[in-house]
PDB file of N, CA and C in Angstrom:
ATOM      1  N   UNK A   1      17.038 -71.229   8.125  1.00  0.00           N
ATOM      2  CA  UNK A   1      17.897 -71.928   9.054  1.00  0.00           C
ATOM      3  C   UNK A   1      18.937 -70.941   9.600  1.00  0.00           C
ATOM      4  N   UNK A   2      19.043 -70.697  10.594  1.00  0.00           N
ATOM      5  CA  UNK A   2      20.069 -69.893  11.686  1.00  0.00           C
ATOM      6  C   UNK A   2      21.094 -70.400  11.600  1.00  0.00           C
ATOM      7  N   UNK A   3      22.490 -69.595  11.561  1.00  0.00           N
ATOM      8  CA  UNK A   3      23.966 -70.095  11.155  1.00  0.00           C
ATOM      9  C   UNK A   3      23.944 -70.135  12.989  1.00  0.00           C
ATOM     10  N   UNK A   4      24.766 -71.297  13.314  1.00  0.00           N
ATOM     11  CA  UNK A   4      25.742 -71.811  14.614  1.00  0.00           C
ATOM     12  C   UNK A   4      26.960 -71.056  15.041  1.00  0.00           C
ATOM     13  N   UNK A   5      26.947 -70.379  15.563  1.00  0.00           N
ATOM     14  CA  UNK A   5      27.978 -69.624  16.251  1.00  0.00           C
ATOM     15  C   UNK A   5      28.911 -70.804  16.912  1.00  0.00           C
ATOM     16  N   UNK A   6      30.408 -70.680  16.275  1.00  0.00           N
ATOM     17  CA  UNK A   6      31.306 -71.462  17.103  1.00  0.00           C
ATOM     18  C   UNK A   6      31.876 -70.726  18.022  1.00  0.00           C
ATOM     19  N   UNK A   7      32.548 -70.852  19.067  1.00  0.00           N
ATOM     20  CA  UNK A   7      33.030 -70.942  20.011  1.00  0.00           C
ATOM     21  C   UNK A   7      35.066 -70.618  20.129  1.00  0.00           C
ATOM     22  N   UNK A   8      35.031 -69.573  20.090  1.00  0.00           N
ATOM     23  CA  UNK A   8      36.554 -69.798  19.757  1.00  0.00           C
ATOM     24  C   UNK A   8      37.525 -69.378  21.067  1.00  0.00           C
ATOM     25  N   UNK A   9      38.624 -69.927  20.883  1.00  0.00           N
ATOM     26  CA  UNK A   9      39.612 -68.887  22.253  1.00  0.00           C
ATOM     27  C   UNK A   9      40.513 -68.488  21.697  1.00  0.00           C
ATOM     28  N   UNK A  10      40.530 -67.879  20.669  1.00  0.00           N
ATOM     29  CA  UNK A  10      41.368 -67.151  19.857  1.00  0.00           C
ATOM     30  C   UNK A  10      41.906 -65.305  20.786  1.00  0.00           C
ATOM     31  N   UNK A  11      42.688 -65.448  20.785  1.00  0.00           N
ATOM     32  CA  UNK A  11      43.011 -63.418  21.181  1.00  0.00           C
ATOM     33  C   UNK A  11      43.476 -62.798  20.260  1.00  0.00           C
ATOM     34  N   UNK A  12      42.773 -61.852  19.347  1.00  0.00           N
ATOM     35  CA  UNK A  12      42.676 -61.174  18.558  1.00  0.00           C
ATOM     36  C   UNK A  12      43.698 -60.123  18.754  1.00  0.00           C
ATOM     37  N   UNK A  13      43.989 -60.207  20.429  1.00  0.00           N
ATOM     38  CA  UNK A  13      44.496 -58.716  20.777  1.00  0.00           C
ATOM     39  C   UNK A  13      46.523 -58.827  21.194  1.00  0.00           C
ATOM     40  N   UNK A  14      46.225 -60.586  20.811  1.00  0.00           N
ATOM     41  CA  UNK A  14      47.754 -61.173  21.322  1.00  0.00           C
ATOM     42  C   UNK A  14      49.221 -60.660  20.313  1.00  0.00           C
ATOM     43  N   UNK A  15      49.719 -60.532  20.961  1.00  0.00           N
ATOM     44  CA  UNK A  15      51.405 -60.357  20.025  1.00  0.00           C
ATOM     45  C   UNK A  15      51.064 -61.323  18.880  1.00  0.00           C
ATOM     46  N   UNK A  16      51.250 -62.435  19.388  1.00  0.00           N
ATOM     47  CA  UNK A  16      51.634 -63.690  18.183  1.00  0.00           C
ATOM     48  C   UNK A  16      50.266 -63.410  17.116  1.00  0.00           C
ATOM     49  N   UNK A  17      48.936 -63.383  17.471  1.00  0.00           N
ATOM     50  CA  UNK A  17      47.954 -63.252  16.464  1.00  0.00           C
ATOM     51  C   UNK A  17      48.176 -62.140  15.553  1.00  0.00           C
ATOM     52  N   UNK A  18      48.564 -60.841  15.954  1.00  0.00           N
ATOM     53  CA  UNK A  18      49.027 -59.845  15.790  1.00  0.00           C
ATOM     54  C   UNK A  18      50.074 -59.957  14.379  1.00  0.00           C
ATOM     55  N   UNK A  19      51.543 -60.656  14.844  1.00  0.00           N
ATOM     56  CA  UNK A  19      52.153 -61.166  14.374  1.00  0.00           C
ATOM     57  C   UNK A  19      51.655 -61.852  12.597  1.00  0.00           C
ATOM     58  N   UNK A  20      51.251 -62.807  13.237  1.00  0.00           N
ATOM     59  CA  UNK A  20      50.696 -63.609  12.146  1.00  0.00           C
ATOM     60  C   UNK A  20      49.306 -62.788  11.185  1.00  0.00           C
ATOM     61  N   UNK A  21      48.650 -62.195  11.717  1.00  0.00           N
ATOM     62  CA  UNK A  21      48.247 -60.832  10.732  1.00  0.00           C
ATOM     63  C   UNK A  21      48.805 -59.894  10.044  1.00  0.00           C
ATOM     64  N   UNK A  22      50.095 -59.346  10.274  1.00  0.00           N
ATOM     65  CA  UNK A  22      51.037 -59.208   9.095  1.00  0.00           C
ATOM     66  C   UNK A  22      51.496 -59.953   9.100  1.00  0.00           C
ATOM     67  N   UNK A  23      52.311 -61.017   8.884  1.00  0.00           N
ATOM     68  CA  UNK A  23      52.925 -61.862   8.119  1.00  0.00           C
ATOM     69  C   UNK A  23      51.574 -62.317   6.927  1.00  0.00           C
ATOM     70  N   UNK A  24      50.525 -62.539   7.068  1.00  0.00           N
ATOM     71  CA  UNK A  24      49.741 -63.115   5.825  1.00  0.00           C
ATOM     72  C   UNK A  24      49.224 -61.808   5.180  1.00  0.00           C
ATOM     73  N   UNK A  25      48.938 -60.763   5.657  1.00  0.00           N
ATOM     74  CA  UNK A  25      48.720 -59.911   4.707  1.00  0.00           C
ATOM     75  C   UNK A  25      50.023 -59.743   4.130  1.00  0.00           C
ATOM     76  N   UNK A  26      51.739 -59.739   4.095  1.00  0.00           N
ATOM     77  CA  UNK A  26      52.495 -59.457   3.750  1.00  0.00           C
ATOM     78  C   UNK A  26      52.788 -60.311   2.652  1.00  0.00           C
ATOM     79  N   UNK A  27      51.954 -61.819   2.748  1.00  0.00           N
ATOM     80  CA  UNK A  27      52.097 -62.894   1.908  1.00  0.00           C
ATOM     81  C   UNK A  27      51.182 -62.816   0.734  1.00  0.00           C
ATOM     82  N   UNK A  28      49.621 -62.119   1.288  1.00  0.00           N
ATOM     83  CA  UNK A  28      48.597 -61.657   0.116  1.00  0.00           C
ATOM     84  C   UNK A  28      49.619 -60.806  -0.731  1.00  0.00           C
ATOM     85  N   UNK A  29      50.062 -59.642  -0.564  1.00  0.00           N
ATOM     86  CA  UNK A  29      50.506 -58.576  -1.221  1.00  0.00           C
ATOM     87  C   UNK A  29      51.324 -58.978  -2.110  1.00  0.00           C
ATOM     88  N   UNK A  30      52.554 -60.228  -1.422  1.00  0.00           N
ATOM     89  CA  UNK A  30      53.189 -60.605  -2.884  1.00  0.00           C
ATOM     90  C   UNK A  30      52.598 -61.334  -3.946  1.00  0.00           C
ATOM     91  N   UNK A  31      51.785 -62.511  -3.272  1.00  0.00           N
ATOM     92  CA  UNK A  31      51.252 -63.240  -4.362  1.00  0.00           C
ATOM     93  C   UNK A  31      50.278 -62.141  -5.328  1.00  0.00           C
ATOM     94  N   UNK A  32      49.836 -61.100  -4.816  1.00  0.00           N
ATOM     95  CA  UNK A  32      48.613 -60.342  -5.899  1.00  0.00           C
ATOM     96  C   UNK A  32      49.956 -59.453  -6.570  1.00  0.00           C
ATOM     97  N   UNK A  33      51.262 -58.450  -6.080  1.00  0.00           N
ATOM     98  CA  UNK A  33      52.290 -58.304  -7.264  1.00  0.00           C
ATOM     99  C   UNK A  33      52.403 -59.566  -7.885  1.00  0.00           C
ATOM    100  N   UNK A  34      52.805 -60.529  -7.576  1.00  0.00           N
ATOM    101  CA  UNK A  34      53.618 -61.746  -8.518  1.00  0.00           C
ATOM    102  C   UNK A  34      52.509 -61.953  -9.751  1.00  0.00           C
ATOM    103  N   UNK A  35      50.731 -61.826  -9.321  1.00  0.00           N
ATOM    104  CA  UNK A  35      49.773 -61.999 -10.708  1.00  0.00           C
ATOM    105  C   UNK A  35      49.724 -61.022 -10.956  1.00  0.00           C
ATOM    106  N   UNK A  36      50.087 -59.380 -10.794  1.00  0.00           N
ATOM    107  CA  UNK A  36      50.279 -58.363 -11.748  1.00  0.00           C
ATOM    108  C   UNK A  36      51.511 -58.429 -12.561  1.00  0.00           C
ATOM    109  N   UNK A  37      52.512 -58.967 -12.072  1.00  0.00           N
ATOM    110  CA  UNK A  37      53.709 -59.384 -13.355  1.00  0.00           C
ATOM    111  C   UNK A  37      53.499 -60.042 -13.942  1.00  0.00           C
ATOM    112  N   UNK A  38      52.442 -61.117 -13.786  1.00  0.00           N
ATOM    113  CA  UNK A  38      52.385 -62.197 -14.619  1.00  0.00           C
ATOM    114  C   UNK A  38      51.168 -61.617 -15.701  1.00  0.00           C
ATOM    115  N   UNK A  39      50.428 -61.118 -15.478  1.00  0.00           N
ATOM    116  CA  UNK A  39      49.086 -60.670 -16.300  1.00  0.00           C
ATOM    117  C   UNK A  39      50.565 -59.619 -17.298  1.00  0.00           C
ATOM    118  N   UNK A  40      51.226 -58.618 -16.850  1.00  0.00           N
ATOM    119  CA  UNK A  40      51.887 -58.290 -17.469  1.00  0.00           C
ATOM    120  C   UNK A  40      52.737 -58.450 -18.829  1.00  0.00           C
ATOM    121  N   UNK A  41      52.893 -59.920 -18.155  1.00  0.00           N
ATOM    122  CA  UNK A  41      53.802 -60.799 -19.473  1.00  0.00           C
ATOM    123  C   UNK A  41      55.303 -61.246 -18.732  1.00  0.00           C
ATOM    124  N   UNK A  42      55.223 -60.985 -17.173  1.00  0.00           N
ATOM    125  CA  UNK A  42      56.616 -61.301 -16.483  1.00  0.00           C
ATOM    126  C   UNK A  42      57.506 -60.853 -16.641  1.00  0.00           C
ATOM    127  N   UNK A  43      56.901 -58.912 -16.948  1.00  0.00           N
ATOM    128  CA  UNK A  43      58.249 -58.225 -16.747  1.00  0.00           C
ATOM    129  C   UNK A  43      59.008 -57.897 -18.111  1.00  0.00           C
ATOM    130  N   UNK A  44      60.148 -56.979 -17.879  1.00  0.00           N
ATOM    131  CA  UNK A  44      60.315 -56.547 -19.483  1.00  0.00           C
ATOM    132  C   UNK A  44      61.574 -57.649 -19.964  1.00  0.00           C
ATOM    133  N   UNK A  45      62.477 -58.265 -19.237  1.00  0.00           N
ATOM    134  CA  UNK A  45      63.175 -59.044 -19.299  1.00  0.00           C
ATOM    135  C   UNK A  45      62.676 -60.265 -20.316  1.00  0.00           C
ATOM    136  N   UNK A  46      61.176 -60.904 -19.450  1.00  0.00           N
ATOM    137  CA  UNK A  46      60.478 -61.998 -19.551  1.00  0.00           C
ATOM    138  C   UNK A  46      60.200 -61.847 -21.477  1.00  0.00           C
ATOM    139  N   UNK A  47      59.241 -60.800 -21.499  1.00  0.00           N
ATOM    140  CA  UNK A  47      58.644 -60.036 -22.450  1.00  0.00           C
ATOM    141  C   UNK A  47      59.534 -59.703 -23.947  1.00  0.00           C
ATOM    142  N   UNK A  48      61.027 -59.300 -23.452  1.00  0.00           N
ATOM    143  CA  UNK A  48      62.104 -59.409 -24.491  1.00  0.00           C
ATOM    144  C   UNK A  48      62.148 -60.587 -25.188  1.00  0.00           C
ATOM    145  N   UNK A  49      62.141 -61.629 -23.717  1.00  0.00           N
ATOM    146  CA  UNK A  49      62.226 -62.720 -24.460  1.00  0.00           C
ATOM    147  C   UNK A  49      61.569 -63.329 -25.200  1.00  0.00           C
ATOM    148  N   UNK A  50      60.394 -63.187 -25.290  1.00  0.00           N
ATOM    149  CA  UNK A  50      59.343 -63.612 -25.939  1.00  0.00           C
ATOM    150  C   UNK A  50      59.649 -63.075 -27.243  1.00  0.00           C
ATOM    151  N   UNK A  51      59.238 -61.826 -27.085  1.00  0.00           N
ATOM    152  CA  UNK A  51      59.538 -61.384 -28.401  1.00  0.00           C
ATOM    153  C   UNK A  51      60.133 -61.689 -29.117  1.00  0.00           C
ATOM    154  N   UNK A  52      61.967 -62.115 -29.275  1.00  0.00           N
ATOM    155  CA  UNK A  52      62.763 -62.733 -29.784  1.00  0.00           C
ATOM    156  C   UNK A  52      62.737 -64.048 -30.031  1.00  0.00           C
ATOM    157  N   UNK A  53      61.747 -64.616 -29.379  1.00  0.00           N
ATOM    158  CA  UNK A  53      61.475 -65.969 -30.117  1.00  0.00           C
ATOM    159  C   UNK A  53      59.924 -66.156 -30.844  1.00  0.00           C
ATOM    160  N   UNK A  54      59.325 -64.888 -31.045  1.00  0.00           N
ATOM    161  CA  UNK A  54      58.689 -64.536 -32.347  1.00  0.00           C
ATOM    162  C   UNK A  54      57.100 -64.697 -31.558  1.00  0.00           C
ATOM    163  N   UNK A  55      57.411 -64.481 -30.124  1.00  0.00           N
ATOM    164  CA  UNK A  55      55.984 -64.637 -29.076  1.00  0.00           C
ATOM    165  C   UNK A  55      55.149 -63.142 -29.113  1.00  0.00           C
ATOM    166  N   UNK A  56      54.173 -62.980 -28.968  1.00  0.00           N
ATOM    167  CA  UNK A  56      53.724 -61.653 -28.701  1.00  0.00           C
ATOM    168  C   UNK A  56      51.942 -61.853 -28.206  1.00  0.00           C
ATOM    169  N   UNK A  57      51.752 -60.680 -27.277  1.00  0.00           N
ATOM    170  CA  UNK A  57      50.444 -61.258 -26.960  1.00  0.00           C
ATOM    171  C   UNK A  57      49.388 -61.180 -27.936  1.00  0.00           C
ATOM    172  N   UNK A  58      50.035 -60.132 -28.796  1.00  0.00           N
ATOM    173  CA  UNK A  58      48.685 -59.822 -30.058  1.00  0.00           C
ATOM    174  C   UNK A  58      48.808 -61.074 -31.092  1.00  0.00           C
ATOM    175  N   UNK A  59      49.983 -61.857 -31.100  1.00  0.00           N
ATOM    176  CA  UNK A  59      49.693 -63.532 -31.785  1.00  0.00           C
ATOM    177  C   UNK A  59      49.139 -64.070 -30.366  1.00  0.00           C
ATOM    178  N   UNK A  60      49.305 -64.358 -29.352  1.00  0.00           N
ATOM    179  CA  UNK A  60      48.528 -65.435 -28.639  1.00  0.00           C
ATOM    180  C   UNK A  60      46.945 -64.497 -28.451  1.00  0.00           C
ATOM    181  N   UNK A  61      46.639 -63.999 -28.310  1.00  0.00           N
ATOM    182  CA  UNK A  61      45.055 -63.366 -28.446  1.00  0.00           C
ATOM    183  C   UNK A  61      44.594 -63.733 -29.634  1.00  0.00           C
ATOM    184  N   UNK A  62      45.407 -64.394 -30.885  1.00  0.00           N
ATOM    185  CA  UNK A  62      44.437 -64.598 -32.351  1.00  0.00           C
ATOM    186  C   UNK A  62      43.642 -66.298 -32.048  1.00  0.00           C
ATOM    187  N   UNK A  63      44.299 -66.608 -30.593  1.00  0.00           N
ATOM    188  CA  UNK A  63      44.053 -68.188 -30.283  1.00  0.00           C
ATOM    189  C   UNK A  63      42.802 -67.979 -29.487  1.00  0.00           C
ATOM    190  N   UNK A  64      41.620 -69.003 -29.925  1.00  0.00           N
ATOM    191  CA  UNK A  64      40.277 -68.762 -29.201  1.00  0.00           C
ATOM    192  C   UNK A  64      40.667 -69.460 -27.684  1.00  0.00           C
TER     193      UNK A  64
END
């Protein structure tokens, strides 16, 4: 079965499209930092804290 070509009037080549192509790549970039801090442990601040209330990832990894 052959995919349907839609029809668009989009300008690829416009200010505003332009525009709005960085602004969402600028929005990818934080959200993928914000899940490298978070895979991290949220930072050394976050991570202190944990610790001091007796958290650590090598106790949450003993959890299946």
């Amino acid at each position: 079965m052959a995919a349907s070509i839609l029809k668009t009037n989009v300008n690829t080549k416009s200010p505003k499209f332009e525009k709005n192509s960085r602004r969402m790549i600028d929005l990818i970039t934080q959200i993928k930092n914000e899940e490298e801090q978070i895979r991290q442990g949220g930072g050394a601040k976050a991570i202190e804290s944990q610790h001091k209330k007796g958290f650590s990832q090598r106790r949450l990894s003993l959890f299946p």
